[in-house]
Protein backbone atom coordinates (compact mmCIF):
# COMPACT_ATOMS: atom_id res chain seq x y z
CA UNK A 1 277.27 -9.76 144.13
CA UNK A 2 276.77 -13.21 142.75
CA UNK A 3 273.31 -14.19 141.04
CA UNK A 4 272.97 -16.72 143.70
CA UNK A 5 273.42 -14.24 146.39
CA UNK A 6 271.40 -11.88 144.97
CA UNK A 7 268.55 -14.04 144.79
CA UNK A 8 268.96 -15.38 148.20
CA UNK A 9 269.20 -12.26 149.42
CA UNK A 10 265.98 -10.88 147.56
CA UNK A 11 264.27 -13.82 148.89
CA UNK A 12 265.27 -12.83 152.78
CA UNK A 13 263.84 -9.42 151.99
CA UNK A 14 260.39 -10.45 150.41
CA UNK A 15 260.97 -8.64 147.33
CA UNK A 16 259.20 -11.75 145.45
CA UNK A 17 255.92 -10.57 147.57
CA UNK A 18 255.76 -7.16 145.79
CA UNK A 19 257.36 -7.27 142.80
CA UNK A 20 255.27 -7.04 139.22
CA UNK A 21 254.62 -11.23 139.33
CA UNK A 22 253.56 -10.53 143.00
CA UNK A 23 249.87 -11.61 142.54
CA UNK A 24 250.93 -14.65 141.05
CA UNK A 25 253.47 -15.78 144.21
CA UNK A 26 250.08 -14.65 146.46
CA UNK A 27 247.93 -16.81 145.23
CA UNK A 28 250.22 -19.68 145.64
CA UNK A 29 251.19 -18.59 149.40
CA UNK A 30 247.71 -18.37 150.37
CA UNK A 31 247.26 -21.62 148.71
CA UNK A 32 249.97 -23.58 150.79
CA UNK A 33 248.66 -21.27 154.22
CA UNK A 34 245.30 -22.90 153.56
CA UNK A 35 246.53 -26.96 153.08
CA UNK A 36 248.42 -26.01 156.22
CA UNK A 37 245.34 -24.20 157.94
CA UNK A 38 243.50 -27.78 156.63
CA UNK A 39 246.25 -30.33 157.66
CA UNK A 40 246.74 -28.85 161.14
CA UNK A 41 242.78 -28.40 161.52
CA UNK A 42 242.66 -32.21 160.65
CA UNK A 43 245.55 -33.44 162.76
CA UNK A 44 244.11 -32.10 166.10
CA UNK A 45 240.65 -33.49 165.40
CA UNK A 46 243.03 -36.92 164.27
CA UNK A 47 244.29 -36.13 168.12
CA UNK A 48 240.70 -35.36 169.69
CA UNK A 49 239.65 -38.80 168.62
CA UNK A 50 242.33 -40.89 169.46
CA UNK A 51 242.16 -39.44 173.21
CA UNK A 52 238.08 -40.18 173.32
CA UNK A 53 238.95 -43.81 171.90
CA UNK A 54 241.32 -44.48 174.94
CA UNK A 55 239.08 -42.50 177.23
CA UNK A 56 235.98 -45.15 175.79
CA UNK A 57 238.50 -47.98 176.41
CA UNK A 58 239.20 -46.97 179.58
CA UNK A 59 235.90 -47.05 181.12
CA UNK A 60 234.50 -50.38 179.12
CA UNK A 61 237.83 -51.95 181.25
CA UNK A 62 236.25 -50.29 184.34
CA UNK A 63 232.33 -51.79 183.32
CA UNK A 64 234.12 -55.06 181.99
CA UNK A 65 235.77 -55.59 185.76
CA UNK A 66 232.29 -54.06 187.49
CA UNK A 67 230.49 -57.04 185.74
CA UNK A 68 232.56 -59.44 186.77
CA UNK A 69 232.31 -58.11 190.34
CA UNK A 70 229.12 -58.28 189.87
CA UNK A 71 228.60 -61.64 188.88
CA UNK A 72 230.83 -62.77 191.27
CA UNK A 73 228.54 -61.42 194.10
CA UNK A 74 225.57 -63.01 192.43
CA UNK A 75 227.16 -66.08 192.21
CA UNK A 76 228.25 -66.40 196.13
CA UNK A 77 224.58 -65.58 196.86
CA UNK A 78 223.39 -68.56 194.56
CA UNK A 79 225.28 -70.85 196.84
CA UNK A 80 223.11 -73.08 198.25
CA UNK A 81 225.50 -72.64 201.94
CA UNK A 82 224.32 -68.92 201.42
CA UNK A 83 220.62 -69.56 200.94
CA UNK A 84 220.49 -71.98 204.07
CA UNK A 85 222.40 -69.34 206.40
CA UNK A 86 219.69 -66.68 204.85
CA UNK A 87 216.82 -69.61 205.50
CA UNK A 88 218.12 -70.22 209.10
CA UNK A 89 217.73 -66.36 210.08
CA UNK A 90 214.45 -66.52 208.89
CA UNK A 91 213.71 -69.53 210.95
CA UNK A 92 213.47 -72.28 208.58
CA UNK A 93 214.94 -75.58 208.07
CA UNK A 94 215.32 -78.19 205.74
CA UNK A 95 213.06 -81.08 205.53
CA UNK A 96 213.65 -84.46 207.12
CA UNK A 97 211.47 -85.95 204.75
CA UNK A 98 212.21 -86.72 201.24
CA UNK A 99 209.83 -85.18 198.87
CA UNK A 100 207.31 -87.59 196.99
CA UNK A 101 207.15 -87.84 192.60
CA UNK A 102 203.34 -87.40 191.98
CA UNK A 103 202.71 -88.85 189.16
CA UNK A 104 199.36 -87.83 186.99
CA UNK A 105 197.88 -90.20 184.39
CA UNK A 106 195.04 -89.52 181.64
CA UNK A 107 192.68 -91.55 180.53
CA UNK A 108 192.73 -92.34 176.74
CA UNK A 109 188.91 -91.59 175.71
């Protein structure tokens, strides 16, 4: 068998986890398991976020068109053909006089 085959094949088998130089290739495994343990830990929290940002933006669309709703409700009810209709039920009128400046003067002691 070739040196190149061996080693591959030594490799497959896991003879580099308990050979004499074993504790030194355990240390580095458990190493690289951690930064992975680390790097997938941080990529689903990277995930977690990104779904509560578009969740957020979701619902400040939803207030955003609410308000306007809202405003344009407020707005139709400002209308001064709105607030004689409301007037009318209620049994008033306008006036068929004009109303009159008063005008107050002091005296300069």
């Amino acid at each position: 068998m070739s040196k190149v085959k061996k080693g591959i094949y030594d490799f497959l088998r896991g003879s580099f986890l308990t050979d004499e130089s074993a504790f030194k290739n355990w240390r580095v495994i458990i190493f690289v398991v951690l930064l992975l343990l680390i790097m997938i830990s941080s990529a689903h929290n990277a995930d977690k976020k990104v779904i509560k940002i578009s969740e957020l933006n979701k619902k400040k669309r939803e207030l955003r068109a609410e308000s306007l709703d809202t405003e344009t409700i407020l707005t139709r009810m400002e209308m001064e053909s709105s607030i004689r209709e409301k007037a009318k039920k209620r049994g008033l009128k306008p006036s068929e006089t004009p109303p009159k400046k008063i005008k107050v003067t002091y005296k300069k002691e």
